[in-house]
Each structure stands twice: as structure tokens, then as C-alpha cells.
Protein backbone atom coordinates (compact mmCIF):
# COMPACT_ATOMS: atom_id res chain seq x y z
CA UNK A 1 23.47 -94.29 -121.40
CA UNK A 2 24.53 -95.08 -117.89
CA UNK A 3 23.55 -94.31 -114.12
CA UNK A 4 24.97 -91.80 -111.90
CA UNK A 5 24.72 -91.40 -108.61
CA UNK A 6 24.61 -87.19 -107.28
CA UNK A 7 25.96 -86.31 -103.83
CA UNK A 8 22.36 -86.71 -102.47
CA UNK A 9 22.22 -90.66 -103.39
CA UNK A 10 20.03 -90.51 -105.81
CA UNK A 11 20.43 -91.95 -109.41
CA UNK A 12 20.25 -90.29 -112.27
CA UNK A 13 20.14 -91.37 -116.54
CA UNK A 14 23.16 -90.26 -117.68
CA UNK A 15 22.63 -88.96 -121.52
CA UNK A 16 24.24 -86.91 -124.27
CA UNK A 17 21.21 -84.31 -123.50
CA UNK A 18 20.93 -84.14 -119.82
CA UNK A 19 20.95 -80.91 -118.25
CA UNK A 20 21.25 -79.45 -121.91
CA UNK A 21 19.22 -77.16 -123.58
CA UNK A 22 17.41 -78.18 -126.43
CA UNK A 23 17.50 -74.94 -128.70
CA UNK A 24 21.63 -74.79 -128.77
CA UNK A 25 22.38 -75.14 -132.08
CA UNK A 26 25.79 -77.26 -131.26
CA UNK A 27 23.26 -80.10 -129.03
CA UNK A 28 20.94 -80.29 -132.44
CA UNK A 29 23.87 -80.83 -134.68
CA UNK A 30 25.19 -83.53 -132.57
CA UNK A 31 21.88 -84.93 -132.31
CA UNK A 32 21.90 -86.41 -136.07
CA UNK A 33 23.29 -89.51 -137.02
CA UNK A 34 23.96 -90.39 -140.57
CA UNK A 35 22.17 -93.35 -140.19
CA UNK A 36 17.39 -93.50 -139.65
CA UNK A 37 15.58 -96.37 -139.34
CA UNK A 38 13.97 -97.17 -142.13
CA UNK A 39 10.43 -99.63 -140.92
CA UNK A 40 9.05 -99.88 -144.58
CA UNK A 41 12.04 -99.66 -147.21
CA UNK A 42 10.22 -101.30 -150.22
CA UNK A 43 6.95 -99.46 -149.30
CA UNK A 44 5.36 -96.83 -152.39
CA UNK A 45 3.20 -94.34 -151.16
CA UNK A 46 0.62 -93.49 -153.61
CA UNK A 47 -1.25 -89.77 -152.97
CA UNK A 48 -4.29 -89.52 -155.29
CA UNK A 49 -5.19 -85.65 -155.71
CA UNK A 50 -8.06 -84.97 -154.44
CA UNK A 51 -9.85 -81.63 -157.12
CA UNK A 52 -7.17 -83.53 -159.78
CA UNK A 53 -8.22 -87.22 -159.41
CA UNK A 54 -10.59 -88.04 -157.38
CA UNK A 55 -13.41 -85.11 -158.30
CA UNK A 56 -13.29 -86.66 -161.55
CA UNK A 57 -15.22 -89.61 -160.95
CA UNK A 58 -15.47 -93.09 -162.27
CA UNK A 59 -13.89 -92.18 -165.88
CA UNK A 60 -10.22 -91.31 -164.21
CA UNK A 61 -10.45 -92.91 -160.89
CA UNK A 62 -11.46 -96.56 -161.88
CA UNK A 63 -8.21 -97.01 -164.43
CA UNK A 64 -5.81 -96.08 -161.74
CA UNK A 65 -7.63 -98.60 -159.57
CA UNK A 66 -6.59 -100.91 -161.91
CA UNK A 67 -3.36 -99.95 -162.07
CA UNK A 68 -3.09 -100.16 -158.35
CA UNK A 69 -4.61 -103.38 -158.12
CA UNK A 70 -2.15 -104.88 -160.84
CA UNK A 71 0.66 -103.34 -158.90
CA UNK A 72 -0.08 -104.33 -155.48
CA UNK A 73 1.37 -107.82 -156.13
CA UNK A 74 5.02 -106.51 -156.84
CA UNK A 75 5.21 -103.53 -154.97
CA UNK A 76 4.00 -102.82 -151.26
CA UNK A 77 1.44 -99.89 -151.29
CA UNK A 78 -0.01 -97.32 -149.55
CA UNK A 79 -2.63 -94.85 -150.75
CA UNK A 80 -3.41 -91.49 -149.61
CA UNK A 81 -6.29 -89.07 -150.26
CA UNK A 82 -6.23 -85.63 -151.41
CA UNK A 83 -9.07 -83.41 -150.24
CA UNK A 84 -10.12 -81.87 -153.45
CA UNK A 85 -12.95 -78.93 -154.41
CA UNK A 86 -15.02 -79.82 -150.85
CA UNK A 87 -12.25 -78.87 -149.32
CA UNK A 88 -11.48 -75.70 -151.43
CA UNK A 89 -15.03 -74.82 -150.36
CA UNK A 90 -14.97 -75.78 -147.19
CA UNK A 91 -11.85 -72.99 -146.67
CA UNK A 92 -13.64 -70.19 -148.48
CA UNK A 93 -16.62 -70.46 -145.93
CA UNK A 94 -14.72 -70.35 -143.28
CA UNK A 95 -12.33 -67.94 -144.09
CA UNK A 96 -15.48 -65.86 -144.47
CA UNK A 97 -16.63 -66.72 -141.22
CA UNK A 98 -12.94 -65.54 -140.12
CA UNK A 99 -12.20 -68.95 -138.62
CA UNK A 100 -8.25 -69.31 -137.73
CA UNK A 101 -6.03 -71.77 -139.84
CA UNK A 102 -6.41 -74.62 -137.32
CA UNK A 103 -9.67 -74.94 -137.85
CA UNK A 104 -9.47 -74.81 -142.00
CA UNK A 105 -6.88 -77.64 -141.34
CA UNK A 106 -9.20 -79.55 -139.27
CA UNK A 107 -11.68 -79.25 -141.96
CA UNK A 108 -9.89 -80.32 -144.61
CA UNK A 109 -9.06 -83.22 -142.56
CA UNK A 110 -12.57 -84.33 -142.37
CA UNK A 111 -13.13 -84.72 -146.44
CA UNK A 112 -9.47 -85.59 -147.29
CA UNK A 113 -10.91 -89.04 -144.83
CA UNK A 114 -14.50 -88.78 -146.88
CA UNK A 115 -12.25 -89.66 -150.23
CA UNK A 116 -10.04 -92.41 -148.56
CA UNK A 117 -13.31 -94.21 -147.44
CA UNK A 118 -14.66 -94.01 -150.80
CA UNK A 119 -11.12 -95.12 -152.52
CA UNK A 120 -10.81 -98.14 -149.96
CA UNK A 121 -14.57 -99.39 -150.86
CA UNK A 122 -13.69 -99.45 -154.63
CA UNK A 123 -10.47 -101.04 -153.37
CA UNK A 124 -12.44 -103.24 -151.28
CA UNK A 125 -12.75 -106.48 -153.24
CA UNK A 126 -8.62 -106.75 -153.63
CA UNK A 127 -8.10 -106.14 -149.92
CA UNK A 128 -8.58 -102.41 -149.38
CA UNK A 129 -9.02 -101.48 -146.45
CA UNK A 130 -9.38 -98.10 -144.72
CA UNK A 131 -7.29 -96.97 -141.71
CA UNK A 132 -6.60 -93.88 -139.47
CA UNK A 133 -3.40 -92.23 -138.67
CA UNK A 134 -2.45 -94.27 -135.47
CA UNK A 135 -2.82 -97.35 -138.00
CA UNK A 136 0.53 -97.01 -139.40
CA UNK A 137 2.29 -98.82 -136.73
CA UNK A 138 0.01 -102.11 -138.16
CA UNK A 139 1.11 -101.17 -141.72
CA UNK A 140 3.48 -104.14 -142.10
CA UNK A 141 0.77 -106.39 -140.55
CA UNK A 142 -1.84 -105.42 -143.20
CA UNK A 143 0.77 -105.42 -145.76
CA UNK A 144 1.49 -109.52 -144.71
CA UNK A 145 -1.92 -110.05 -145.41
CA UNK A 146 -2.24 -108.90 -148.85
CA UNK A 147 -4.46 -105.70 -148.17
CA UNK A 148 -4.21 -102.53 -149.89
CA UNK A 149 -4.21 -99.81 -146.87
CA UNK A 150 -5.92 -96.25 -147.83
CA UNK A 151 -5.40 -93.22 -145.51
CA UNK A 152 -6.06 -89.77 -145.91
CA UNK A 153 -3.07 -87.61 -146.12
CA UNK A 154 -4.34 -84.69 -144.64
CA UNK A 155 -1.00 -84.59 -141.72
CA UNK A 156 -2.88 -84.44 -138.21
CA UNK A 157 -1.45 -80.95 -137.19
CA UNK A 158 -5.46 -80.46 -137.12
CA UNK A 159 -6.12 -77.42 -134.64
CA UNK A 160 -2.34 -77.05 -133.80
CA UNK A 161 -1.64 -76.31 -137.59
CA UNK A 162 0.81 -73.20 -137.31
CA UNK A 163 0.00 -70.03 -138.96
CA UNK A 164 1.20 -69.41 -142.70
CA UNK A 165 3.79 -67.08 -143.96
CA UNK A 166 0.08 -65.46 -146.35
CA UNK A 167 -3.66 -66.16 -145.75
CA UNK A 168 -4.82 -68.05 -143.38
CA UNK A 169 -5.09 -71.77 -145.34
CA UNK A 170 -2.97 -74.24 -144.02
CA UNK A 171 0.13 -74.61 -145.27
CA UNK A 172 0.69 -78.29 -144.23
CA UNK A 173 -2.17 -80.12 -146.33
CA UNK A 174 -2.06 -83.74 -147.92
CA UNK A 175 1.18 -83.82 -150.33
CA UNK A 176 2.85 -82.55 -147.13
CA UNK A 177 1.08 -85.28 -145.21
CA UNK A 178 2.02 -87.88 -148.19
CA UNK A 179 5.51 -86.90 -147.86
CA UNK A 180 5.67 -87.30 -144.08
CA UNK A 181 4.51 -90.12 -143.67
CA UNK A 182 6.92 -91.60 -146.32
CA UNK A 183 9.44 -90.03 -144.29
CA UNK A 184 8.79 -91.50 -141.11
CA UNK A 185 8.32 -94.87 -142.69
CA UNK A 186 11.60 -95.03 -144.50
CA UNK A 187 9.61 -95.49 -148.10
CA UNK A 188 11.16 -96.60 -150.94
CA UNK A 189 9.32 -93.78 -153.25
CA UNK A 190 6.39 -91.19 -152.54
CA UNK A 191 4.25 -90.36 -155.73
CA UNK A 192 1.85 -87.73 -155.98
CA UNK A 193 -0.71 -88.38 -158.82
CA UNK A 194 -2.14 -85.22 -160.26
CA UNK A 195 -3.61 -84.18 -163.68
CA UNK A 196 -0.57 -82.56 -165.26
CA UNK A 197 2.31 -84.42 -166.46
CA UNK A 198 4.18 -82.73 -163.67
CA UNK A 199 5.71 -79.32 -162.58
CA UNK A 200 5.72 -76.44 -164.88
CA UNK A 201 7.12 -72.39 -164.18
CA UNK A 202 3.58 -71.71 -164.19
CA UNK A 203 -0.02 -72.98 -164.20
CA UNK A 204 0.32 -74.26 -167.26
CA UNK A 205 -3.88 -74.31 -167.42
CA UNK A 206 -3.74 -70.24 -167.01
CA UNK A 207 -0.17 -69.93 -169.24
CA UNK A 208 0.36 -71.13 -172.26
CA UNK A 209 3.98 -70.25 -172.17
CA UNK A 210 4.93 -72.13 -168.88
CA UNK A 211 7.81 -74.76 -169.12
CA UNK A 212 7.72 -78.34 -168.17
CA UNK A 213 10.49 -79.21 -165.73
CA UNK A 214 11.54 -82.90 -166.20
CA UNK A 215 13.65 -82.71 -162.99
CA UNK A 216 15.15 -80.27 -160.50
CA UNK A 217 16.71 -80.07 -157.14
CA UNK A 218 14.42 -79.18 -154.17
CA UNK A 219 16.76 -76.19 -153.07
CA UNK A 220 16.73 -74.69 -156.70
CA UNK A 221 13.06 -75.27 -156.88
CA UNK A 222 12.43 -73.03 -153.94
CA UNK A 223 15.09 -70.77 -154.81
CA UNK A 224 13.29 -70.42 -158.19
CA UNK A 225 10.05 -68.86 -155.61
CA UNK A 226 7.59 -69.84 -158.67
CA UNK A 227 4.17 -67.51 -158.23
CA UNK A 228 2.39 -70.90 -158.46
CA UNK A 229 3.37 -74.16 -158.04
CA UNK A 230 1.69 -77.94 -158.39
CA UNK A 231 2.94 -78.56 -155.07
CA UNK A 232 3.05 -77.24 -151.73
CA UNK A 233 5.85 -75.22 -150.37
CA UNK A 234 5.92 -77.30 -146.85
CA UNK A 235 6.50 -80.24 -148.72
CA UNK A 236 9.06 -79.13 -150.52
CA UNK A 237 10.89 -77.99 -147.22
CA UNK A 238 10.37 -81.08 -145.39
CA UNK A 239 11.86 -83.03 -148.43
CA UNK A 240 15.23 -80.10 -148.61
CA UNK A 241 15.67 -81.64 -144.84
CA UNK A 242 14.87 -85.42 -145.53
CA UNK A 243 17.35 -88.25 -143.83
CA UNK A 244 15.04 -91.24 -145.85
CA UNK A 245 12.97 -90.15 -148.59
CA UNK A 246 15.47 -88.15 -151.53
CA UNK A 247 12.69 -87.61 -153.90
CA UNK A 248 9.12 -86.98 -154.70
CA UNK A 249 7.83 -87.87 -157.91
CA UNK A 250 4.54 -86.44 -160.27
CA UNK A 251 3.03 -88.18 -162.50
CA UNK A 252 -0.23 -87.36 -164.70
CA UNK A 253 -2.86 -90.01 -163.46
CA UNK A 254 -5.10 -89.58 -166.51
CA UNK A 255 -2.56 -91.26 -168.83
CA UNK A 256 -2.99 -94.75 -168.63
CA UNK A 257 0.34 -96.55 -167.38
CA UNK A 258 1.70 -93.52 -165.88
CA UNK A 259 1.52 -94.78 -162.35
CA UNK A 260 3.03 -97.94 -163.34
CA UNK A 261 6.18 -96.74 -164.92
CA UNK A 262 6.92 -94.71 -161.52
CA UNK A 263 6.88 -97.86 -159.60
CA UNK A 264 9.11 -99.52 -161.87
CA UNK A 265 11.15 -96.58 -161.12
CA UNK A 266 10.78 -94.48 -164.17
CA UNK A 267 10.39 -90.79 -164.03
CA UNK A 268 7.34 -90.28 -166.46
CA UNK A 269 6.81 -86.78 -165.24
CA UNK A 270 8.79 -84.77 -162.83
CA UNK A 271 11.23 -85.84 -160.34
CA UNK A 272 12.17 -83.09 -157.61
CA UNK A 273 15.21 -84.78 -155.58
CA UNK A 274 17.61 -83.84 -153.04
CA UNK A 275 21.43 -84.05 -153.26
């Protein structure tokens, strides 16, 4: 970038976008660069599922806090909270009450950051410690001092959440939110721990006959259009347009070692990647 001076005398910031508009499609592509910043390379995000994990209780949460707490010393963590069945209910009263989406997302905000408080208490005697969105930027700071950071992953579109293509729940809730903020950091993995081994053609708790899929593609995933899926559908768009993170892994948190093998790198569930 350099100055300029007009014919009045004034200066100006020469750039790439000046006097440009910002919707022409030829600007955007030029925009990109093959190379992103990456702040937190070695960085794991962990999402616990909120209705799958952490509704449990003590029986399936307290073994993956284990795990967590035997893992923290070889990988760099962060863990993010699912919303869960509060949440679920949360939406049906006020989708009853005809609130708009905003306001469901804003809701499911607020108990998504009820589980991350209760994760970073049990957390609390190995260095959890809870903290809020604008916290990421001391990430590496907390990381340096041994803590285990817990956030909820509800993303903070909040009121500003934009209207979905059915319904009126948002569609941007917390394995979007995991996923982004992997994205922005530049993590090494994102892992969404649910209570399936992973993704299946169907609900594999309503159809017996659904398939496990080991591994797919993110474009043939949502070229598949599944009637159900384990994850949601803005997640799996942000990840078909990623420039850091190339893959999102689920693993079934209620077999023991699970988590483990995914930070060693293993795929002990399902692995949906971009080419």
C-alpha cells in the first residue's frame, strides 16, 4: 500500500480495493491468498455435545475428563460446550411464543455457557478455567500457563443469527461455533464428541438399517442431502470453504479411549474432510 496525492492535495491509501466494490465477484477472487495465518497450529479443539455428553451426567462426563486431563500435557486444548436438552426446550417455548430465530440463538447461547461453567469447575483442579468469546485472543497466554480453557461454542451471531432455509431454529449452533473458531485459530484438528461412533445415512437410533460412514468428502456429504444428519448443515458449509481447518472429526465419547486416539491422530469414528 502506498500514498497518493489527488488534484485537490490531499492524500489518499492507495489499496488493491479502493474505490472498488466489494460484491464484484473478480475483487473477491483476487482477494484470497493461498496462504492464512495460522495463531494456534498445534491447538485441538474439543466440542463436548451438549443432549449427547454432557446431559448424561457424572457416569460419561467424568471419564472424558480424564481423558482430557491426561491429554492436556501433549496436546494444547480447547473445550467447547454443546447446549443440550435445555436448549432443545428452551427453542420449543419460544417457538411457541413465535419468537424470531435471533432470539432462539441467543437462548441457546445462554445454556451452551451454563455447561462450559460446569465443565471448567470439574476441570478446575488441573487448570480449567472458563472464558468468554473475546478471550480467545489470550488463548496462547492461558495455554503457557498450563490451563485447560473451556468456552461455549454456541458462535455469537446471537440476535443477528440469519434466518434458516426451514423453521425458525438457528442454523449456526455450537458444532458450527466449534468449527469456527478452529478456523480462525488455524487448529491443528476440531473434534466433536457425540454418543454415536460417528455419521450414519440415518439416525441410526430411529433406523436400524442406516450405514456407518467411516469417511467422506464434505461436498459429497451435502450432495448426499441426508433427511437427518449428526451434524449441522452450516458446519459442513463453512468446512467445504475452509483455508485452515481440512477436517472435522466424530468420535463416540462413551467409549473409553476414543478421544485419545483422535488426538493421536487416529480416525476412531468418522472423518468428513475436504480435498
Amino acid at each position: 500500500m502506498t500514498l497518493k496525492r489527488d488534484e485537490t492535495g490531499r492524500l489518499h491509501i492507495q489499496t488493491p480495493l479502493m474505490a472498488e466494490s466489494l460484491m464484484d465477484k473478480t475483487l473477491l477472487a483476487r482477494a484470497d491468498s493461498e496462504q492464512v495465518f495460522r495463531l494456534l497450529p498445534d491447538l485441538s479443539i474439543i466440542k463436548l455435545g451438549g443432549q449427547s455428553i454432557i446431559d448424561r451426567g457424572a457416569k460419561v462426563i467424568l471419564p472424558l475428563m480424564d481423558e482430557i486431563v491426561a491429554a492436556r500435557a501433549a496436546h494444547p486444548l480447547l473445550v467447547m460446550t454443546g447446549g443440550g436438552t435445555r436448549s432443545r426446550h428452551a427453542y420449543a417455548i419460544a417457538i411457541d411464543l413465535g419468537m424470531p430465530t435471533g432470539v432462539l440463538a441467543k437462548l441457546g447461547a445462554s445454556i451452551s455457557e451454563q455447561n462450559a461453567l460446569m465443565i471448567s469447575t470439574l476441570l478446575a483442579p488441573h487448570g480449567g478455567i472458563k472464558i468468554a468469546h473475546d478471550d480467545l485472543v489470550k488463548l496462547p497466554a492461558y495455554l503457557a500457563l498450563g490451563s485447560i480453557p473451556v468456552m461455549h461454542a454456541m458462535p455469537p451471531y446471537s440476535l443477528w443469527e440469519e434466518p434458516p432455509d426451514l423453521g425458525r431454529i438457528p442454523p449456526h449452533r455450537t458444532d458450527s461455533g466449534a468449527f469456527l473458531t478452529a478456523e480462525v485459530l488455524g487448529a491443528k484438528r476440531c473434534i466433536l464428541v457425540k454418543d454415536e461412533q460417528g455419521l450414519y445415512t440415518a439416525d441410526p437410533k430411529k433406523d436400524p438399517q442406516a450405514e456407518f460412514i467411516p469417511e467422506i468428502e464434505v461436498h459429497a456429504l451435502l450432495a448426499l442431502d441426508l433427511a437427518d444428519l449428526a451434524v449441522e448443515r452450516a458446519m459442513l458449509r463453512a468446512l467445504s470453504n475452509s483455508r485452515s481447518v481440512r477436517e472435522v472429526l466424530i468420535v463416540n465419547g462413551r467409549v473409553p479411549g476414543a478421544l485419545t486416539r483422535a488426538l493421536q491422530g487416529e480416525n476412531p469414528g468418522t472423518r468428513i474432510y475436504r480435498e
